[in-house]
Structures are given as structure tokens and as C-alpha cells.
N, C-alpha and C. Protein backbone atom coordinates (compact mmCIF):
# COMPACT_ATOMS: atom_id res chain seq x y z
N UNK A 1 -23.81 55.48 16.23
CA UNK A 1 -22.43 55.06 16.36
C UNK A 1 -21.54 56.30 16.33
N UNK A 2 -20.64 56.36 17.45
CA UNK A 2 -19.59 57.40 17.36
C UNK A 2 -18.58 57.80 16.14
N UNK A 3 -17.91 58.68 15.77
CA UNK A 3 -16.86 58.59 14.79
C UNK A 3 -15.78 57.76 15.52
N UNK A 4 -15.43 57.95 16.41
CA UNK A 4 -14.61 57.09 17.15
C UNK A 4 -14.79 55.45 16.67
N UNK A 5 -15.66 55.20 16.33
CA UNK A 5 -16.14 53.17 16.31
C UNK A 5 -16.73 53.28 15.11
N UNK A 6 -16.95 54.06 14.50
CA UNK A 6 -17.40 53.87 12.79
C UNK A 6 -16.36 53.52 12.40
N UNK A 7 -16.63 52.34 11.39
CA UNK A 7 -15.69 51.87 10.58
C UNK A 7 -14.82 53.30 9.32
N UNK A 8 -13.97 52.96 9.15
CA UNK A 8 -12.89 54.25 8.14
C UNK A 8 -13.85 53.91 6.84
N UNK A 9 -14.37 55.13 5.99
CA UNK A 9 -15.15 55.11 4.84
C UNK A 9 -13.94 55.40 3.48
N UNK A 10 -12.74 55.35 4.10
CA UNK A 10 -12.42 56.02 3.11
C UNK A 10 -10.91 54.57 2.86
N UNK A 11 -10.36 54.26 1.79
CA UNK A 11 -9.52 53.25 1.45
C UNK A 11 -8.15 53.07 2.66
N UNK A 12 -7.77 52.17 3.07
CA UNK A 12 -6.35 52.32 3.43
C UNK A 12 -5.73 51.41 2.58
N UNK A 13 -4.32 51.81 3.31
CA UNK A 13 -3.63 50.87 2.28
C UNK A 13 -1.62 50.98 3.46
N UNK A 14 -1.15 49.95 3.14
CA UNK A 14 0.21 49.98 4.01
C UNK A 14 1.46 49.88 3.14
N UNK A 15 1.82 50.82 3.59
CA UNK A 15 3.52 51.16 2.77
C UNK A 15 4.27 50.81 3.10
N UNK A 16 5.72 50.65 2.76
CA UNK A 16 6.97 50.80 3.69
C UNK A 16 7.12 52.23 4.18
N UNK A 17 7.50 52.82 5.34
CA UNK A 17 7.74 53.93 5.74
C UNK A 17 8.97 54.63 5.25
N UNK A 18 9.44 55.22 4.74
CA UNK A 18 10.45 55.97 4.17
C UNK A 18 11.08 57.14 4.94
N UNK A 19 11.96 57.40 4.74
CA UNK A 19 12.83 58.47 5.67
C UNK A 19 11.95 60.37 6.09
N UNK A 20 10.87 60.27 4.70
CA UNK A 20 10.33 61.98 5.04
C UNK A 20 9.10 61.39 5.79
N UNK A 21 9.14 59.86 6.46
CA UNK A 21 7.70 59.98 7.07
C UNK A 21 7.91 60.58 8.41
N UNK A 22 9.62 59.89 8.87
CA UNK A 22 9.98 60.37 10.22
C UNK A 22 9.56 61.87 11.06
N UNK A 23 9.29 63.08 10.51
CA UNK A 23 8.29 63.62 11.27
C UNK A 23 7.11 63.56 11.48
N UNK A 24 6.64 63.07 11.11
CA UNK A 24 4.84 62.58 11.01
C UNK A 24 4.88 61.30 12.06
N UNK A 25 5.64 60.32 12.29
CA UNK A 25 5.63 59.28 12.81
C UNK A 25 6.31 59.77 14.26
N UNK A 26 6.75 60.83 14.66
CA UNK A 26 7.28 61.27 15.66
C UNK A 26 6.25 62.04 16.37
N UNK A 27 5.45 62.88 15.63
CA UNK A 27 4.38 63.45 16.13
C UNK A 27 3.10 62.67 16.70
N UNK A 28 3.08 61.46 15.71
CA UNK A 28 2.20 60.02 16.30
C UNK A 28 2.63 59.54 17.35
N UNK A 29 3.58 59.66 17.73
CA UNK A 29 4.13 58.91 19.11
C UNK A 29 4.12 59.86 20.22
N UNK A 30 4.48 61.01 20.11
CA UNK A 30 4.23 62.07 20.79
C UNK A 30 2.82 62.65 21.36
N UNK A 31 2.32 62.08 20.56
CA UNK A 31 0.39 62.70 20.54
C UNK A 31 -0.16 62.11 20.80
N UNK A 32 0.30 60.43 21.23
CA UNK A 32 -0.62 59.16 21.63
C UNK A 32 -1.29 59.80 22.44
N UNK A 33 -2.68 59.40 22.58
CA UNK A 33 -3.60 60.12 24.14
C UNK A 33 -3.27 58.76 24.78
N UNK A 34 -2.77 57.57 24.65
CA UNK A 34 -2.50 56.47 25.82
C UNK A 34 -1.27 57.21 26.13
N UNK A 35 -0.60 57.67 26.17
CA UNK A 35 0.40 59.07 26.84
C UNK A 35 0.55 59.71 27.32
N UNK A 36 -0.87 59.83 27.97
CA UNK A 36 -1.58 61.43 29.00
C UNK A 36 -1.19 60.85 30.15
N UNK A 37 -0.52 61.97 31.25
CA UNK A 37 -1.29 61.91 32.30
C UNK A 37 0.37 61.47 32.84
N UNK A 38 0.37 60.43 33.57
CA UNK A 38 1.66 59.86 33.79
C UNK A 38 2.59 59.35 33.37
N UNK A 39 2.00 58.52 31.97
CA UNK A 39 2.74 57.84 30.93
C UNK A 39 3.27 59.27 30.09
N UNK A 40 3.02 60.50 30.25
CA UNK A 40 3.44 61.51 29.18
C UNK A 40 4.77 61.26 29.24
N UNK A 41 5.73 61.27 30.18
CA UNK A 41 7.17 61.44 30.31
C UNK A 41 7.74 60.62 29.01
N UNK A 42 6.91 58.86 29.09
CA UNK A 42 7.66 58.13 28.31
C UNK A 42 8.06 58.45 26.64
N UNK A 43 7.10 59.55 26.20
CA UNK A 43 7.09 60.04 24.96
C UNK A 43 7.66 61.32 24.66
N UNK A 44 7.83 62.27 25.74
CA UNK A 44 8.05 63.17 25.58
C UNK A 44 8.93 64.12 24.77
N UNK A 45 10.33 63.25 24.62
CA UNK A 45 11.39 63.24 24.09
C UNK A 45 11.37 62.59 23.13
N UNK A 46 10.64 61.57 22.34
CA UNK A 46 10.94 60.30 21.63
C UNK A 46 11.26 60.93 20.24
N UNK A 47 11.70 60.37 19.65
CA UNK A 47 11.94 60.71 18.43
C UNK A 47 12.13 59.58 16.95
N UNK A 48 11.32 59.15 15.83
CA UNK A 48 11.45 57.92 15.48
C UNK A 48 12.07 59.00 13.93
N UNK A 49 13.65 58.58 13.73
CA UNK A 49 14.40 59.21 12.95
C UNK A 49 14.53 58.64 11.54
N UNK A 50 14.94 58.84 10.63
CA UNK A 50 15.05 58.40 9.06
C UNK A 50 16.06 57.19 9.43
N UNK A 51 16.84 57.06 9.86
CA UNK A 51 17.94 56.01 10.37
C UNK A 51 17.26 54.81 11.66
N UNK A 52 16.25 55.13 12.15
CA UNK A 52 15.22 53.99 12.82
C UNK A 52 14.59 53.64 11.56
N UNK A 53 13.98 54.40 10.66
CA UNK A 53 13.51 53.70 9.75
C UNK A 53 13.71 52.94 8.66
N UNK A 54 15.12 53.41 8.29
CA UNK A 54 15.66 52.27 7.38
C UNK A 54 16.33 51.45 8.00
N UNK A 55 16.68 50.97 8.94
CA UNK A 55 16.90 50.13 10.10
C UNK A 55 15.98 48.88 10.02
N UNK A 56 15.03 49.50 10.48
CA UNK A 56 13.89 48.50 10.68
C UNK A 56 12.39 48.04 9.79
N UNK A 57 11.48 47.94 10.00
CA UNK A 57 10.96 47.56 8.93
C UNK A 57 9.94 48.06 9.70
N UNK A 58 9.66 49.49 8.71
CA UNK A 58 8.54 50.09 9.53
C UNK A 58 7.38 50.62 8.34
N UNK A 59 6.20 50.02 8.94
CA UNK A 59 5.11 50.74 7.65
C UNK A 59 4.48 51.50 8.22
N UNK A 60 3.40 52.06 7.53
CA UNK A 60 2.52 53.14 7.44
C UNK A 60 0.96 52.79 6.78
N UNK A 61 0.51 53.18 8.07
CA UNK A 61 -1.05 52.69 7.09
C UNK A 61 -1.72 54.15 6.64
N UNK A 62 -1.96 54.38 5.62
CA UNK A 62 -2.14 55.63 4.66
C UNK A 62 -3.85 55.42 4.22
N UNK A 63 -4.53 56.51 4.74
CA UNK A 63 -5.81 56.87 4.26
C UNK A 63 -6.16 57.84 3.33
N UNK A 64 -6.59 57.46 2.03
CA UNK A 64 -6.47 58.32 0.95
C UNK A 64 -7.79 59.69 1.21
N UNK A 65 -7.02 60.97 1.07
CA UNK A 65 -8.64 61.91 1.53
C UNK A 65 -7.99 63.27 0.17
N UNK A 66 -8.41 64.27 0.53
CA UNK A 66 -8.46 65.75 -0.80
C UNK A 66 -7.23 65.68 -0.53
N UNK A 67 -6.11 65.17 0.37
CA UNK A 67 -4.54 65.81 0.75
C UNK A 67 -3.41 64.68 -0.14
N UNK A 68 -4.40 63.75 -0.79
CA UNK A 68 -3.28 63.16 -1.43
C UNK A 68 -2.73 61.30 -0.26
N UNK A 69 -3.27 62.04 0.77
CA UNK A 69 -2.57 60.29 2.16
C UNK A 69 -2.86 61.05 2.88
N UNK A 70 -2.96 60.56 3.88
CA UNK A 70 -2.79 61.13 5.53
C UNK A 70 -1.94 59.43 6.20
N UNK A 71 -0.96 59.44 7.02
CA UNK A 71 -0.56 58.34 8.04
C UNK A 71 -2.03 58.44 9.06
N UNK A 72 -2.33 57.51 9.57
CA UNK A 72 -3.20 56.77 10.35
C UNK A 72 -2.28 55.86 11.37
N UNK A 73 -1.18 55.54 11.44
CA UNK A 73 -0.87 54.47 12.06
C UNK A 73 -0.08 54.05 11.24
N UNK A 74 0.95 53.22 12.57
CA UNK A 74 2.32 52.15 11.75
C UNK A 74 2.88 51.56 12.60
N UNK A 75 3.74 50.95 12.36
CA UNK A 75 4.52 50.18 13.23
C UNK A 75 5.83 49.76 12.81
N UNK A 76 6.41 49.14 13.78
CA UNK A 76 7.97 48.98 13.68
C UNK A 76 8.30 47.22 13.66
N UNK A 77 8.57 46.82 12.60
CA UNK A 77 9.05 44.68 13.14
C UNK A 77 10.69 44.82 13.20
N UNK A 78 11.12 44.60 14.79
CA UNK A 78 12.74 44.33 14.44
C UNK A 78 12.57 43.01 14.29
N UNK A 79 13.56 42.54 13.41
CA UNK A 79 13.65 40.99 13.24
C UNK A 79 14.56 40.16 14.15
N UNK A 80 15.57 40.99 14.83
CA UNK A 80 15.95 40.02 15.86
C UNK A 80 16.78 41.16 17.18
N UNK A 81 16.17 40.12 17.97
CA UNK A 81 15.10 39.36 18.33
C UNK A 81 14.21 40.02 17.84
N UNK A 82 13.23 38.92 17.28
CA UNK A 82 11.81 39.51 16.97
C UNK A 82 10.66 40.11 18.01
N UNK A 83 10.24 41.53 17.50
CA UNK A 83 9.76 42.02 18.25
C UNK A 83 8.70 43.15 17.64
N UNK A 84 7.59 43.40 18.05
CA UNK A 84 6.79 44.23 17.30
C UNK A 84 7.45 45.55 18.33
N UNK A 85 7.76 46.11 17.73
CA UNK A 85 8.98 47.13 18.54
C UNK A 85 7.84 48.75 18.71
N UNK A 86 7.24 49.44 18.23
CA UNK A 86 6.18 50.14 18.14
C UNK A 86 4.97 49.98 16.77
N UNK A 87 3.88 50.34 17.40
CA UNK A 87 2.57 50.16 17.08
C UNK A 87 1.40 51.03 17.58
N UNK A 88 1.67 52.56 16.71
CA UNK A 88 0.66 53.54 16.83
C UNK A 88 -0.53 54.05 16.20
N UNK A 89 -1.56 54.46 16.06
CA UNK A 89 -2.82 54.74 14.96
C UNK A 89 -2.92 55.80 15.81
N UNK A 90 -3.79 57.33 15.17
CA UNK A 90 -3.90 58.29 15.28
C UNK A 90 -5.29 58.22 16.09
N UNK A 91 -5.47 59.09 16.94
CA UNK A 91 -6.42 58.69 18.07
C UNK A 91 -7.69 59.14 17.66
N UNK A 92 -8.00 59.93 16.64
CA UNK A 92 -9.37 59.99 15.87
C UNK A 92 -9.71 58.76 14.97
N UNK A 93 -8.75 57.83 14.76
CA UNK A 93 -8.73 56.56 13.64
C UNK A 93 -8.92 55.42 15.13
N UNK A 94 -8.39 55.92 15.84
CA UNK A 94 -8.83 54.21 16.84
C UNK A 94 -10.17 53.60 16.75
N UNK A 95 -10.23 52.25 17.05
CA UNK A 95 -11.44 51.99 16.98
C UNK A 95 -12.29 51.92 15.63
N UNK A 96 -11.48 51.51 14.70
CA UNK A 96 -11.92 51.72 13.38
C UNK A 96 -11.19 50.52 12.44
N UNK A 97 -10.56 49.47 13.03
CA UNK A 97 -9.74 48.38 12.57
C UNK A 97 -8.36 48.81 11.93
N UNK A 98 -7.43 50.15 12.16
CA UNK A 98 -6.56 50.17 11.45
C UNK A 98 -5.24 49.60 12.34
N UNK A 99 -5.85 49.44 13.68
CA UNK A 99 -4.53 48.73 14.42
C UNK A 99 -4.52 47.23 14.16
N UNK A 100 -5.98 46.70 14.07
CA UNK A 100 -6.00 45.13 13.42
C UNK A 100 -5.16 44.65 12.01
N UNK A 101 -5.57 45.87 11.39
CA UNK A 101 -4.92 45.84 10.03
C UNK A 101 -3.50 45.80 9.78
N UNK A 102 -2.81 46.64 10.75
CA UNK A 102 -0.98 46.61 11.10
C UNK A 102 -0.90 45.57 11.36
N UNK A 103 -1.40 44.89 12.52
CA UNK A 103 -0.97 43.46 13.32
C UNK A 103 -1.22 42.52 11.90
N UNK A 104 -1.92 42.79 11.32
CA UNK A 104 -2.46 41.35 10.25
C UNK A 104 -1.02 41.52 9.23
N UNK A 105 -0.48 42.88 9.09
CA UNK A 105 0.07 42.71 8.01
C UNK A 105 1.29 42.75 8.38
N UNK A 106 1.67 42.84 9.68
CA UNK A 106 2.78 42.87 10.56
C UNK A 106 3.40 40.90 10.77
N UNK A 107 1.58 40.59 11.15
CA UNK A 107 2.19 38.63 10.72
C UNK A 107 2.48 38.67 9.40
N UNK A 108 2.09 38.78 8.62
CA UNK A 108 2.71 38.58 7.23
C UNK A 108 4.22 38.53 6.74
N UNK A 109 4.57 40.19 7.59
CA UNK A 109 5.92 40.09 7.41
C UNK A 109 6.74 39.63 8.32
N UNK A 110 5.89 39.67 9.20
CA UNK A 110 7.03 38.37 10.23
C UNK A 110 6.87 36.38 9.03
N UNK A 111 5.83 36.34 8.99
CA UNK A 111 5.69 35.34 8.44
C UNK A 111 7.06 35.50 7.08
N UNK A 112 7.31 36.41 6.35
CA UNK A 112 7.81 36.72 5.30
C UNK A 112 9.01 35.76 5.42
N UNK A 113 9.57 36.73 7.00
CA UNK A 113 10.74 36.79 7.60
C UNK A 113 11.27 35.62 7.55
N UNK A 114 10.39 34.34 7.84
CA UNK A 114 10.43 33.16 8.60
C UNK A 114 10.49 33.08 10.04
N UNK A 115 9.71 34.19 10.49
CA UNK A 115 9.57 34.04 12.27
C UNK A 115 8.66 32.98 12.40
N UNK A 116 8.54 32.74 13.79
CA UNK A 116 7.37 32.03 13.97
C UNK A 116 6.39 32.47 15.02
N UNK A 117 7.28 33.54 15.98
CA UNK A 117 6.99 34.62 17.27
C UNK A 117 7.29 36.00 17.31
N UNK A 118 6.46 36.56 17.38
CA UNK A 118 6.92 37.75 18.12
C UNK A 118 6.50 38.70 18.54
N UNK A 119 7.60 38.90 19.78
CA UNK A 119 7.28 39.69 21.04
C UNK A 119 7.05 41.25 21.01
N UNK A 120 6.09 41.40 21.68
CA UNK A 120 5.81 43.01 22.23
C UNK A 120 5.88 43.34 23.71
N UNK A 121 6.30 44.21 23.81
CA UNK A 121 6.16 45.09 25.23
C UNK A 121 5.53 45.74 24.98
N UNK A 122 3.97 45.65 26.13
CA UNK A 122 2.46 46.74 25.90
C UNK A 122 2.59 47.85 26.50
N UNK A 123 2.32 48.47 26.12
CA UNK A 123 2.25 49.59 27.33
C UNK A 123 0.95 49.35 27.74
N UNK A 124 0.92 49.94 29.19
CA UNK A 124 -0.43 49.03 29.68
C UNK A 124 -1.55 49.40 29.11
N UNK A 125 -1.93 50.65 28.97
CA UNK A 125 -3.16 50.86 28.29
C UNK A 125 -3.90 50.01 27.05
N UNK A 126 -3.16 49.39 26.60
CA UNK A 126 -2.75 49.07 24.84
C UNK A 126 -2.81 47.24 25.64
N UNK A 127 -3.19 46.74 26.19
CA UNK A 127 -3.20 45.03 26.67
C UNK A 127 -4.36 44.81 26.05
N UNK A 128 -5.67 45.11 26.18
CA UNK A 128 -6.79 45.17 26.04
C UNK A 128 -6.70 44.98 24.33
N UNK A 129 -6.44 45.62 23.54
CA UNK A 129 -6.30 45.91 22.19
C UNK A 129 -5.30 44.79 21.48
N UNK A 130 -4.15 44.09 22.21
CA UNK A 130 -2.99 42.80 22.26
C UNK A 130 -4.07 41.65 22.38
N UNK A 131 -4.81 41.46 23.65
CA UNK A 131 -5.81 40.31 23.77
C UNK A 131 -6.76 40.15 22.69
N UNK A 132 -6.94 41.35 22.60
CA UNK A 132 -8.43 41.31 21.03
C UNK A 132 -7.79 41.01 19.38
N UNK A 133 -6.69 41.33 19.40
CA UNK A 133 -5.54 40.90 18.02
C UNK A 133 -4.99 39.38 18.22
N UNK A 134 -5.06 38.90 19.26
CA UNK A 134 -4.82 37.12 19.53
C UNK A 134 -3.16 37.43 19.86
N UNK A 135 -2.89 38.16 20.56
CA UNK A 135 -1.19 38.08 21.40
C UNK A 135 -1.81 37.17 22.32
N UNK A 136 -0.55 36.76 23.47
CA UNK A 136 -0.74 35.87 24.43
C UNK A 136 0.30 36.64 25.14
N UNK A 137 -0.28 36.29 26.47
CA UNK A 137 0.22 37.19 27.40
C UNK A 137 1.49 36.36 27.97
N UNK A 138 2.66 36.55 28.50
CA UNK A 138 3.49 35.56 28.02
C UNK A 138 4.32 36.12 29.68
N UNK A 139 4.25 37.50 30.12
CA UNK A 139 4.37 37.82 31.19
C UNK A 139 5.02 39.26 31.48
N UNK A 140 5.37 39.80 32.46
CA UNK A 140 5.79 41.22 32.39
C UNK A 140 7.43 41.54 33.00
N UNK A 141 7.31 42.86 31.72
CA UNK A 141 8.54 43.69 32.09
C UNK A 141 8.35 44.61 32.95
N UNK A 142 9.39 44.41 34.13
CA UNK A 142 9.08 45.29 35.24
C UNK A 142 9.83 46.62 34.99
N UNK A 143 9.54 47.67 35.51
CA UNK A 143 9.78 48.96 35.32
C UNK A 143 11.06 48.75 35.60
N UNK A 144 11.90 49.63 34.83
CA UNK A 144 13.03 50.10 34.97
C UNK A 144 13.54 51.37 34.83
N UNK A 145 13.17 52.48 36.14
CA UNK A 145 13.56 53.41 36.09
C UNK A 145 14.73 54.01 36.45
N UNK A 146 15.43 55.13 35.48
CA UNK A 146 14.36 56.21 35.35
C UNK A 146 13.48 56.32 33.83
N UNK A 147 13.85 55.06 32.71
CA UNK A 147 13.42 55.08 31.15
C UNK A 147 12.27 54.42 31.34
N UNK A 148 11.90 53.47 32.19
CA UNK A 148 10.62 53.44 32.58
C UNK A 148 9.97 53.34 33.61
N UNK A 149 8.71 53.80 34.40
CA UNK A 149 8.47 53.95 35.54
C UNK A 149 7.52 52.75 35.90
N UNK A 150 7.16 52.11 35.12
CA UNK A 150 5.92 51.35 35.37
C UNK A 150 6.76 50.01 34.49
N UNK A 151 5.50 48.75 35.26
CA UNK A 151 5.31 47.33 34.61
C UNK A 151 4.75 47.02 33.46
N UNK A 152 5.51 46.76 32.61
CA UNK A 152 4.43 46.54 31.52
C UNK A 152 3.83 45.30 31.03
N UNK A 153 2.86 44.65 30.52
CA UNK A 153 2.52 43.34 30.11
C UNK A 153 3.21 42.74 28.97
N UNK A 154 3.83 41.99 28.44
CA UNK A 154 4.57 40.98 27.67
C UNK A 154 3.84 39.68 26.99
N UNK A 155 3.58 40.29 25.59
CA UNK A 155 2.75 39.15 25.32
C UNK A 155 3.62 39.10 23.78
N UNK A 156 2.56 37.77 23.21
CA UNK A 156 3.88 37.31 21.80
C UNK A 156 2.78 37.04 20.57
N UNK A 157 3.21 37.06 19.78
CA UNK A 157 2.07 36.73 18.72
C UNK A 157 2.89 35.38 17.92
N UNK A 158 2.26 34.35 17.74
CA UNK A 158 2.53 33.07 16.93
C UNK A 158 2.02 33.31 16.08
N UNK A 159 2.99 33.17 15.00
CA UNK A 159 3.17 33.50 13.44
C UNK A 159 2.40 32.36 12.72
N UNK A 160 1.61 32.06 12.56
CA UNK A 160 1.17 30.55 11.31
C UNK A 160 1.69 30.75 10.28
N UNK A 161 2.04 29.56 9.99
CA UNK A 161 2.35 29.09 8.83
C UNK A 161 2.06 30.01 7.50
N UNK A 162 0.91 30.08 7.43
CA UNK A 162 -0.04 30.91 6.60
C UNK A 162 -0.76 31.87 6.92
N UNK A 163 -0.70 32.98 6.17
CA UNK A 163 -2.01 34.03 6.48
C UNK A 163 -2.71 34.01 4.59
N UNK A 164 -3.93 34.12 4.97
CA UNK A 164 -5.39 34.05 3.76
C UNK A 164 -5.27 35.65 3.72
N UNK A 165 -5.41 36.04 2.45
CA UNK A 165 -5.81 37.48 1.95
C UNK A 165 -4.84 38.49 1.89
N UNK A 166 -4.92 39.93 1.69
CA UNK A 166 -3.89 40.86 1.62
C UNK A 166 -3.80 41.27 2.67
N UNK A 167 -2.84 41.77 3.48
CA UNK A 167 -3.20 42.38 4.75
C UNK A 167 -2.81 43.75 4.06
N UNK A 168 -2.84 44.15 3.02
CA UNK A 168 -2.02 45.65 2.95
C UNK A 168 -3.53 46.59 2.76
N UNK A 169 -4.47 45.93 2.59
CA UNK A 169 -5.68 46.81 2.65
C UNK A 169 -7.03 46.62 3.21
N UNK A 170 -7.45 47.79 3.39
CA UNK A 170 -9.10 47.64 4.75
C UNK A 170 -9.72 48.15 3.47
């Protein structure tokens, strides 16, 4: 088994994101490898600031190693319209359940919220990974350039009633 698809040996756990994560969470978005190539433009510039983050409700999934944490991945829930607004994991951690683990704990707090839906815009690479988390494909946003060049897929996640277990840890 690759390191890539080995399961993470080491604890996670999900925070609220706080204002000194904003360079670390900027460099995650910047460094996506679903970013290469043509999609680079869309990141290039991005910037996710201390004021996006207390804004919105953004966590951090944190892998404990000799450094005290490392970020792995996080994501963004605006609550209205509800929307899983970004959703990144570090590209040596893919493939290792820590993007399952955001989405699980991402229903939660939509569930918290009292949502009952909510929407993402995929970037296309990232559909494949939406279908395997139980989104529904719901239909697409067409490019709007020059902020975006391409179509993207539009899918929604239905909130149940209930979620079983913690989602704050793998």
C-alpha cells in the first residue's frame, strides 16, 4: 500500500480555525496539486485572511506529530446561503480519510446550524471525492470568466436529522 492510501497512523482531531491559522490555510489552497496545470490561475492569488475566518465557520483538521499539530485539511460552512464554501487536505494526507472526516463533521455543523442542505461548487477534479462522501449532483456552474474559466459540477449534501458518533476525530 502506498503512503498516499495508507490510512493516517497518527491521531486527528478538528478545531475551529483561528485567525494565526490564516497563513497555513492560504498556503493549502495555493499548493492544492488539483491546481496544476490550468486550474493554477484559480489559486494563484487566493488568499484565506483572519477576517474570512472569523466570518465563517472554518475548521482545521490537526495531526498530532514531534511539532506539536500540523493542519492536514479544513474547510469553510457559510451558513447562508448554505454552502460548503472551501474544502482542502494537504496532498501527502489525501487518500487517507481526512477529507471524509471534514465532510462528516462539516454535517454536524450544518446539522448544528439547523440546515438541512448544503451546497458546494466542485471544482472538477474534486466530483469524484463529492460522489464518494454522498453529495448529489444537483447540476453545474458554468464558467464565468475571467474569475473562472471552466464549468464546474454542483452538488448538495442533505443534512439528516441525526449524525451517530464524533465527527471531530479519526
Amino acid at each position: 500500500m502506498s503512503s498516499r492510501t495508507s490510512p493516517i497512523s497518527q491521531p486527528i482531531t478538528i478545531r475551529r480555525a483561528v485567525a494565526r491559522d490564516a497563513k497555513r490555510l492560504t498556503r493549502l489552497v495555493r499548493g492544492s496539486g488539483a491546481y496544476e496545470g490550468k486550474y493554477a490561475a484559480a489559486v494563484a492569488g487566493y488568499r484565506v485572511g483572519p477576517d474570512y475566518i472569523e466570518t465563517h465557520r472554518a475548521f482545521v483538521a490537526v495531526g498530532a506529530d514531534e511539532h506539536g499539530g500540523r493542519v492536514l485539511g479544513f474547510y469553510s460552512l457559510v451558513l447562508a446561503p448554505p454552502e460548503l464554501d472551501l474544502l482542502f487536505v494537504v496532498g501527502e494526507a489525501q487518500g487517507r480519510g481526512i477529507g471524509r472526516l471534514l465532510v462528516t463533521h462539516m454535517q454536524s455543523e450544518a446539522r448544528a446550524a439547523g440546515l438541512d442542505r448544503v451546497k458546494v461548487v466542485s471544482h472538477p477534479p474534486a466530483e469524484d471525492f463529492y460522489h464518494r462522501v454522498g453529495a448529489v449532483r444537483i447540476g453545474t456552474a458554468f464558467a464565468n470568466p475571467p474569475a473562472v474559466q471552466w464549468d464546474r459540477p454542483e452538488f448538495e449534501f442533505r443534512i439528516p436529522s441525526g449524525l451517530l458518533g464524533d465527527p471531530g476525530t479519526l
